[in-house]
Protein backbone atom coordinates (compact mmCIF):
# COMPACT_ATOMS: atom_id res chain seq x y z
CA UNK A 1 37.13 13.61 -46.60
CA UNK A 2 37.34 12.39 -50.29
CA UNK A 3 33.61 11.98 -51.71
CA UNK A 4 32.92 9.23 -53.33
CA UNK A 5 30.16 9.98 -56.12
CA UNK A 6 29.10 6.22 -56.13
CA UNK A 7 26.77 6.84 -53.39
CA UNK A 8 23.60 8.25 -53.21
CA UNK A 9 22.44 11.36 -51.46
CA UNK A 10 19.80 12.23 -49.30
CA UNK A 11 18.98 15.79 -48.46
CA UNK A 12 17.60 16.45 -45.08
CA UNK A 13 14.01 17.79 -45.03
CA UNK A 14 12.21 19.53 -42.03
CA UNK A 15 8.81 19.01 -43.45
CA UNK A 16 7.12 16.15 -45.31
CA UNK A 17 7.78 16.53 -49.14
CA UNK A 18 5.50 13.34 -50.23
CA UNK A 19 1.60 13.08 -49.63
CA UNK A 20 0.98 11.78 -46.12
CA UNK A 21 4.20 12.49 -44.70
CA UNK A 22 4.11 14.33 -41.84
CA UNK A 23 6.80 17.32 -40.84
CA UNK A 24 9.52 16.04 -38.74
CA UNK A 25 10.14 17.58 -34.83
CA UNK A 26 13.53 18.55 -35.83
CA UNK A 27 16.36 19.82 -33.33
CA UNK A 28 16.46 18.37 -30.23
CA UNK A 29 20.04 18.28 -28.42
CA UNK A 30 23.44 19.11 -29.24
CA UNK A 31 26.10 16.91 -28.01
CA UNK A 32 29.81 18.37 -27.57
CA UNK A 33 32.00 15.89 -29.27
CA UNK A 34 35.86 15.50 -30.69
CA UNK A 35 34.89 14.50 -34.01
CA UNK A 36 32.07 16.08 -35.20
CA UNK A 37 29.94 14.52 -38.76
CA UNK A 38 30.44 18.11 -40.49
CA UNK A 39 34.10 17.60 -39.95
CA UNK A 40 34.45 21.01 -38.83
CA UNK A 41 35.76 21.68 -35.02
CA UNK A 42 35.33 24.74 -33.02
CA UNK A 43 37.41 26.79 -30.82
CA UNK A 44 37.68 27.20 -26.87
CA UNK A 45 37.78 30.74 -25.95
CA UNK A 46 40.19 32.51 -23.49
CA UNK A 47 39.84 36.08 -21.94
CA UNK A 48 42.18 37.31 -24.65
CA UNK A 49 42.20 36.55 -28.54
CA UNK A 50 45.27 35.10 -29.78
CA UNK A 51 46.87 35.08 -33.49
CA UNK A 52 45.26 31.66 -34.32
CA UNK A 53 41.64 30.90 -32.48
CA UNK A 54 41.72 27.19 -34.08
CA UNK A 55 44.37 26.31 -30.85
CA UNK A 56 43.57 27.10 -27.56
CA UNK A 57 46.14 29.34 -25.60
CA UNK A 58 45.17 28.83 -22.01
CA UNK A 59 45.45 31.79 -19.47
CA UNK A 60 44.81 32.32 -15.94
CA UNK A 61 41.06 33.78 -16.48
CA UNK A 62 39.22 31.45 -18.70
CA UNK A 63 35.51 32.09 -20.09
CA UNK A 64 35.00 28.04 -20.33
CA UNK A 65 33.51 29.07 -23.56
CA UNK A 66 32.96 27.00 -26.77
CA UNK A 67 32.18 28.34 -30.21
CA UNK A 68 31.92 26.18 -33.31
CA UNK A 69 29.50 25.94 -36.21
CA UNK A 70 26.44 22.94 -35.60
CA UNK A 71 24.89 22.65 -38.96
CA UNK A 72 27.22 23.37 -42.58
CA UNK A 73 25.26 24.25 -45.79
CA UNK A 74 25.49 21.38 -48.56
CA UNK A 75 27.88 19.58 -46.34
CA UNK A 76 27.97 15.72 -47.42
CA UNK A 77 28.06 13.59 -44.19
CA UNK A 78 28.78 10.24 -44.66
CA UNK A 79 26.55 7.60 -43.43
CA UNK A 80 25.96 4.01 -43.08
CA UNK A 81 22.75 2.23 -42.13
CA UNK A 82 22.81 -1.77 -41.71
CA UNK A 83 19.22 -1.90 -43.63
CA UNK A 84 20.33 0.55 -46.32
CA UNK A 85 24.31 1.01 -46.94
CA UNK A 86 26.12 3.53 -47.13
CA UNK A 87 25.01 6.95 -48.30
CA UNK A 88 25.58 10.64 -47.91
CA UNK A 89 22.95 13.16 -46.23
CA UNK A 90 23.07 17.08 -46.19
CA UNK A 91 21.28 20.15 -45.37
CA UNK A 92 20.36 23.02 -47.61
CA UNK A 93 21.00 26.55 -46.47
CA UNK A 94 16.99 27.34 -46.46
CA UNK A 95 16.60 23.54 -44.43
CA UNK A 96 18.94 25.01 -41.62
CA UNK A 97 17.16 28.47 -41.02
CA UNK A 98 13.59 25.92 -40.98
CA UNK A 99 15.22 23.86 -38.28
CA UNK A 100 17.16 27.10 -36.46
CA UNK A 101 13.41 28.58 -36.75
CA UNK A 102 11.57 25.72 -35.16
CA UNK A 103 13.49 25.26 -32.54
CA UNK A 104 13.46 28.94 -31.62
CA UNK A 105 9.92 28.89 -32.01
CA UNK A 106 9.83 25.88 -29.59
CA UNK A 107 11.62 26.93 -26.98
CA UNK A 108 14.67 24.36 -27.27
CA UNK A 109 17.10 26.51 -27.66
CA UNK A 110 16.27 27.97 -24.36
CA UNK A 111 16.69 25.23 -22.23
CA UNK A 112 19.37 25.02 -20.03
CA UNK A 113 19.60 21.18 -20.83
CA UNK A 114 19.75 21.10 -24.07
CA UNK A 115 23.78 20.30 -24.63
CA UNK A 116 25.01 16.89 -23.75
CA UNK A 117 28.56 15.54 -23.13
CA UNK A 118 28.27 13.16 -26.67
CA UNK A 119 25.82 11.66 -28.00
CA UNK A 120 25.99 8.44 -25.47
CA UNK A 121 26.74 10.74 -22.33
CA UNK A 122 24.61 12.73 -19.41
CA UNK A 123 23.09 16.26 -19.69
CA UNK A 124 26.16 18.52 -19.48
CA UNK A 125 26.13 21.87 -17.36
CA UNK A 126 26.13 24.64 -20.25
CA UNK A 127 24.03 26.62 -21.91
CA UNK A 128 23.54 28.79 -25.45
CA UNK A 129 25.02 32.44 -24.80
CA UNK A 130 24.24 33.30 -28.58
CA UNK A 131 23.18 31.52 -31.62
CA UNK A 132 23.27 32.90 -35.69
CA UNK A 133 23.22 32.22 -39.11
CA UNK A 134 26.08 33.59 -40.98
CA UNK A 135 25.03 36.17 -43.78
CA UNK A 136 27.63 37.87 -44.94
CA UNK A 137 31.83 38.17 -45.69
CA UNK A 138 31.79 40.84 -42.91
CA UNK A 139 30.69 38.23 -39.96
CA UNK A 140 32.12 38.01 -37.00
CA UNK A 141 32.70 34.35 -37.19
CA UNK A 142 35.52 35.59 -39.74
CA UNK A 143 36.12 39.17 -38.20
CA UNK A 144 36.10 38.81 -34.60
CA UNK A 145 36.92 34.69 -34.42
CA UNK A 146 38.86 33.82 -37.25
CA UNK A 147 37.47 31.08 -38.83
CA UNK A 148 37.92 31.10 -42.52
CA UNK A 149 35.10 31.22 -45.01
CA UNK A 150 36.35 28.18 -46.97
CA UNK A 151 35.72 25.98 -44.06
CA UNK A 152 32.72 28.32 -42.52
CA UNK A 153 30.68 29.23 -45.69
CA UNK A 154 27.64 31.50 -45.68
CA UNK A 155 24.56 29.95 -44.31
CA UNK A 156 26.33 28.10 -41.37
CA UNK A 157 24.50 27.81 -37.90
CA UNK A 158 26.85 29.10 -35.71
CA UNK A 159 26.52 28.17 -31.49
CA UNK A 160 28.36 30.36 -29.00
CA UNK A 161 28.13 28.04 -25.52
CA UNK A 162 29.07 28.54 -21.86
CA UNK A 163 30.25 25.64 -19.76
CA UNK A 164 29.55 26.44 -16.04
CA UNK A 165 31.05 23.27 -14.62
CA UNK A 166 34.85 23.70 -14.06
CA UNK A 167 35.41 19.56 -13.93
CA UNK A 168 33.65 19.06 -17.19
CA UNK A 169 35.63 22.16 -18.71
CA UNK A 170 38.77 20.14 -17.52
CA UNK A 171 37.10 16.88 -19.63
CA UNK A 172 36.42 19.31 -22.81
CA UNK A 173 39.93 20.36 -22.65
CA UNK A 174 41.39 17.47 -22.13
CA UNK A 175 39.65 15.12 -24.70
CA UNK A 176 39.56 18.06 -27.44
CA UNK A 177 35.70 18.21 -27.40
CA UNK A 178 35.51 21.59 -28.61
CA UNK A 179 32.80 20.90 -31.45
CA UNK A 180 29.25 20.19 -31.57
CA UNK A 181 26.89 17.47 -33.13
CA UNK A 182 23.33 18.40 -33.70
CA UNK A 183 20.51 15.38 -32.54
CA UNK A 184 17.60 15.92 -34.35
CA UNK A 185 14.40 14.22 -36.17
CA UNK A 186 14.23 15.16 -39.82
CA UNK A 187 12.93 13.57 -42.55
CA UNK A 188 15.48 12.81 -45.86
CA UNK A 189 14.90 12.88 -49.12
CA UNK A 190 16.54 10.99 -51.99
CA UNK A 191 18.20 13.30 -54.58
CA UNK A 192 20.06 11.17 -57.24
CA UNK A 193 17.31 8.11 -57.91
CA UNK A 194 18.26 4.48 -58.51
CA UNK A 195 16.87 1.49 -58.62
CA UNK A 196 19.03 -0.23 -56.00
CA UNK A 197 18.81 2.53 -53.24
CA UNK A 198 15.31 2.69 -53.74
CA UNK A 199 14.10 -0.55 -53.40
CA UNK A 200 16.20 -0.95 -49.91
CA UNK A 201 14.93 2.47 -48.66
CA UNK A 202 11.35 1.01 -49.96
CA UNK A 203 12.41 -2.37 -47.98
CA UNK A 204 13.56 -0.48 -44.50
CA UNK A 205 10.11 1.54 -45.11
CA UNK A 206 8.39 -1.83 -45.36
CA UNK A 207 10.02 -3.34 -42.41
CA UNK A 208 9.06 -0.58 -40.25
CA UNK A 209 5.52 -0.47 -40.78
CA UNK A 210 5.66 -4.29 -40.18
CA UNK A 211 7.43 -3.75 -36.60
CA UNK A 212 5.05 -0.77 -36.13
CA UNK A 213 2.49 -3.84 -36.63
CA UNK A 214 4.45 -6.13 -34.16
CA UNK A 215 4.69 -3.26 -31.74
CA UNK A 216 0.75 -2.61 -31.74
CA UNK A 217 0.05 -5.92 -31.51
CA UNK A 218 2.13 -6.41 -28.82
CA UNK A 219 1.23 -3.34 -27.05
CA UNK A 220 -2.38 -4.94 -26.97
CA UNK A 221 -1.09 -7.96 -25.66
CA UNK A 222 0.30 -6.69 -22.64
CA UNK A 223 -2.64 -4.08 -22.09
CA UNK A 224 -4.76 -7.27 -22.00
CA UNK A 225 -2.57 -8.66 -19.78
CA UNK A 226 -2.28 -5.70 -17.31
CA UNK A 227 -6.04 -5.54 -17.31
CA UNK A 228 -6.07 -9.44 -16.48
CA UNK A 229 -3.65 -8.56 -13.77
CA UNK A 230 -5.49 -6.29 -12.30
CA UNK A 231 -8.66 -8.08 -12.35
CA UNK A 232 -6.74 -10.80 -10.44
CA UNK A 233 -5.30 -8.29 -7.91
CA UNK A 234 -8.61 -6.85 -7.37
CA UNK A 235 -10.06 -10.63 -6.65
CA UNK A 236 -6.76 -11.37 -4.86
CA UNK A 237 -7.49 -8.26 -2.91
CA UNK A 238 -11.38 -8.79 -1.61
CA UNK A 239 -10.27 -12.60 -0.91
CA UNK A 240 -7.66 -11.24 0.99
CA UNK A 241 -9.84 -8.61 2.82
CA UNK A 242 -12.47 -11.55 3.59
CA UNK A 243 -9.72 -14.30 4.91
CA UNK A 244 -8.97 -11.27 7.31
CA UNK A 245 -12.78 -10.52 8.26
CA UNK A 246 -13.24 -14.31 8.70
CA UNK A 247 -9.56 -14.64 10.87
CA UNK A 248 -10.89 -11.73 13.16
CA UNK A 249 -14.66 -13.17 13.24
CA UNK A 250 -13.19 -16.60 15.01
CA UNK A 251 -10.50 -14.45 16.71
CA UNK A 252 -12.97 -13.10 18.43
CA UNK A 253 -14.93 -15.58 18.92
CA UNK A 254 -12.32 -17.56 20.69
CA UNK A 255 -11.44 -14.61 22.67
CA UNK A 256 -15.41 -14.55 23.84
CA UNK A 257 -15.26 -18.28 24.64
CA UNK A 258 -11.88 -17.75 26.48
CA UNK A 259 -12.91 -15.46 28.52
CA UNK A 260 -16.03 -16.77 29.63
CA UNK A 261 -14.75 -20.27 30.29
CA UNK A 262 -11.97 -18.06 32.67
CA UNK A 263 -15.12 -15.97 34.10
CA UNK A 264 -16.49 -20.11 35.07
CA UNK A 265 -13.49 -21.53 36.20
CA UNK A 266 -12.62 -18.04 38.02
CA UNK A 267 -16.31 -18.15 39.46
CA UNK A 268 -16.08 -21.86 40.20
CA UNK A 269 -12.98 -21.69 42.13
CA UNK A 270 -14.21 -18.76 44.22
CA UNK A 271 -17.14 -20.46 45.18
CA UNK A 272 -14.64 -23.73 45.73
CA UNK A 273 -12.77 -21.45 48.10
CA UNK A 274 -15.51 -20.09 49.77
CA UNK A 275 -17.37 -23.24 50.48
CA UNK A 276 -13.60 -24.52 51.49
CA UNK A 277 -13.10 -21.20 53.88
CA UNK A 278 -16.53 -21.56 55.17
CA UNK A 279 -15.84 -25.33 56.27
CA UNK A 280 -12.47 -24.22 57.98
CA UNK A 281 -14.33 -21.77 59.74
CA UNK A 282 -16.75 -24.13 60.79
CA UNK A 283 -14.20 -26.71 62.01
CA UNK A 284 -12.31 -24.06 63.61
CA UNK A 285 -15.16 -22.23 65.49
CA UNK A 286 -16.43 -25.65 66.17
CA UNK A 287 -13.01 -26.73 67.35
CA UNK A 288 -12.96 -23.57 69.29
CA UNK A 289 -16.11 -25.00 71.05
CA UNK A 290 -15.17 -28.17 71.76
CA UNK A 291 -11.69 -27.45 73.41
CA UNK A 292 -10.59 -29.37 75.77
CA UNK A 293 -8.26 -27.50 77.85
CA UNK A 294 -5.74 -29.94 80.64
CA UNK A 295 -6.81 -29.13 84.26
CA UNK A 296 -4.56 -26.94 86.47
CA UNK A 297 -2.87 -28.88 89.01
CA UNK A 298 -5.26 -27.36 91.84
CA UNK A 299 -8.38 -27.99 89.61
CA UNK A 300 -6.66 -32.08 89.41
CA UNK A 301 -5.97 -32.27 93.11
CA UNK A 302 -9.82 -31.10 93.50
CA UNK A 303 -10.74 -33.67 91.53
CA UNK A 304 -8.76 -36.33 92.75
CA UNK A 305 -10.38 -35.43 95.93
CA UNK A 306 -13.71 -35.49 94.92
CA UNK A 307 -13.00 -38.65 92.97
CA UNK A 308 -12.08 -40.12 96.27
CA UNK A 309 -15.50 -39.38 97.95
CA UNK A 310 -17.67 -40.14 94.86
CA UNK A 311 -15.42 -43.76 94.92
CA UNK A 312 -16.32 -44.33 98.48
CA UNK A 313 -19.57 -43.72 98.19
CA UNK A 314 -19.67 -46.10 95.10
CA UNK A 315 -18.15 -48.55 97.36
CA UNK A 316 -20.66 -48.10 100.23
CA UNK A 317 -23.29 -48.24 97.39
CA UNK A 318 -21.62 -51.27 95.91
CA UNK A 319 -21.33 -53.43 99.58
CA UNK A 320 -25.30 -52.15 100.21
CA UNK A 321 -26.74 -53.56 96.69
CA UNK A 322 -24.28 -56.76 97.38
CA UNK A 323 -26.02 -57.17 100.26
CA UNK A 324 -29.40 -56.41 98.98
CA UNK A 325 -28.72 -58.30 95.66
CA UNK A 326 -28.63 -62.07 95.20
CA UNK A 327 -25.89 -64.16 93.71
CA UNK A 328 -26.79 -64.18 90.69
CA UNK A 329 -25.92 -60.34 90.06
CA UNK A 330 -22.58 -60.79 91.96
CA UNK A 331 -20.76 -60.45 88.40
CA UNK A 332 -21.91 -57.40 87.78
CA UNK A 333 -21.17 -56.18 90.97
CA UNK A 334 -17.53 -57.54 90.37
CA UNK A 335 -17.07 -55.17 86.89
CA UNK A 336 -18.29 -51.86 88.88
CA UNK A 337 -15.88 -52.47 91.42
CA UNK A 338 -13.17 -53.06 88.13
CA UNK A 339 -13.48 -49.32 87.65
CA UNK A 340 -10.19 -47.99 88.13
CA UNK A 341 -9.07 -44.43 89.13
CA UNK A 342 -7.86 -43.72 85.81
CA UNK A 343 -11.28 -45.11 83.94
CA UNK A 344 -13.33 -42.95 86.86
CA UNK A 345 -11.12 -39.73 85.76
CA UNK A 346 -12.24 -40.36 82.27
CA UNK A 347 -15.90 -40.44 82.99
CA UNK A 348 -15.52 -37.29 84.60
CA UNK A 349 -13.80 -35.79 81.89
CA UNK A 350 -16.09 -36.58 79.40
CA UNK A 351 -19.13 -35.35 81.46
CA UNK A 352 -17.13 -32.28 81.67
CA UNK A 353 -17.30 -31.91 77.70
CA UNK A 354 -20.82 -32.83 77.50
């Protein structure tokens, strides 16, 4: 890349070099990517070494290994913010053994999530097998790998990783992501002073403290709100709780009423049907009492016999009071003798009842 000495420089800084800065967190991930910032790419490793290690010969028995240098001393990387143009930054050899140092000391370099398939993509499934900073000629970054100290100078941070998921060792291959690019939180410092880049790194300084400012105040504003929300959900809630006390009170109430009116009505129409049995009973046994049963046909012939002699003595009595009686009574006399056999049978019957 051709440097163009127009811009300005910033030089990467792991801990604060002005009065109330504070030291940055500095390495966090490293993302396997095609084209790395540092312009340098790495090499896939096979079981054997072959006469150049900057192309991959394939064999049968692959280590899915990736080797490649993550941070370059003095290496200008070109960047270019919307707030404040375009500018280079770079890290000092000391800077990368702070950051290397730090993160050892942290524990990042550890952790089995720390590489990620670029800088947009998901945790991928590798981890560091060894880590250095090259010291000398005699390295085996130049020795044993082949890299060339012109491209790899002293001071690099070299990363030796092992991929352990055969798909996304097909996707490294295939998209020639056989380099690194370091994420990390540093703070920069402007080398070569002027006026211009000052004033707009001054400016983006400005505006950040002024959305830090937005960001508090809207932070309050929703932690007022939450609270509000609450307090709502909580009156919401006992509301809720009483409406439920109050809807099982009269439930219950109504389900007293209900079944006492049923106990009545239940108790009303038993007695209703007792009174009514007891009257059917009565009618019945009285019925039962009061039966009038049709005469055999020897108990009729008796009493046609009998009827017979009671008639003739009612005649004989009937001629003796004619005799006896005057005139005057002769209608009465006339409506005894009227009685028929019939009428006469009828009497009888009913004395019978009686």
């Amino acid at each position: 890349m051709e440097i163009d000495n127009r811009l300005p420089i910033l030089d990467l800084e792991l801990f604060g070099f002005e009065e109330g800065m504070k030291d940055s967190t500095g390495f966090d991930k490293i993302a396997y990517v095609d084209e790395p910032a540092i312009e340098q790419k790495g090499i896939l490793l096979s079981k054997e070494t072959q006469e150049s290690l900057y192309k991959l010969s394939l064999q049968l028995t692959e280590k899915q290994q990736v080797l490649s240098p993550l941070l370059i001393p003095d290496k200008l990387i070109y960047r270019n913010d919307k707030e404040i143009g375009e500018f280079y930054i770079r890290a000092k050899s000391q800077v990368i053994k702070d950051i290397r140092l730090k993160a050892r000391q942290d524990g990042k370099l550890d952790d089995l999530n720390i590489f990620k398939d670029t800088h947009k993509g998901e945790t991928a499934k590798a981890f560091i097998l060894e880590e250095w900073i090259i010291e000398s000629e005699d390295d085996k970054t130049y020795t044993e790998y082949g890299f060339s100290l012109e491209d790899i100078p002293l001071g690099t941070w070299m990363v030796h990783s092992q991929v352990v998921d055969n798909e996304y060792w097909k996707d490294i291959k295939e998209n020639n992501k056989n380099a690194y690019s370091i994420e990390a939180f540093l703070n920069m410092k402007l080398v070569e002073l002027t006026s211009d880049i000052n004033q707009k790194i001054k400016n983006k300084k400005d505006n950040m403290k002024d959305e830090i400012e937005t960001l508090k105040t809207e932070l309050e504003t929703m932690k007022n709100l939450i609270t509000e929300l609450k307090k709502d959900k909580e009156v919401e809630a006992v509301e809720e709780e009483d409406k439920v006390v109050e809807d099982e009170k009269v439930e219950a109430i109504e389900e007293e009423d209900k079944v006492v009116e049923d106990e009545k009505v239940e108790a009303i129409e038993e007695e209703d049907k007792v009174v009514e049995d007891e009257k059917v009973e009565a009618i019945e046994e009285e019925d039962e009492e009061g039966e009038i049963t049709d005469p055999s046909e020897e108990e009729q012939t008796d009493i046609e016999k009998n009827f017979e002699t009671i008639y003739e003595e009612i005649a004989s009595i009937k001629s003796m009071i004619s005799d006896l009686n005057n005139s005057e009574d002769e209608e009465d006399n006339v409506e005894l003798t009227k009685l028929t056999k019939s009428q006469s049978l009828n009497v009888l019957t009913r004395i019978k009842r009686k």
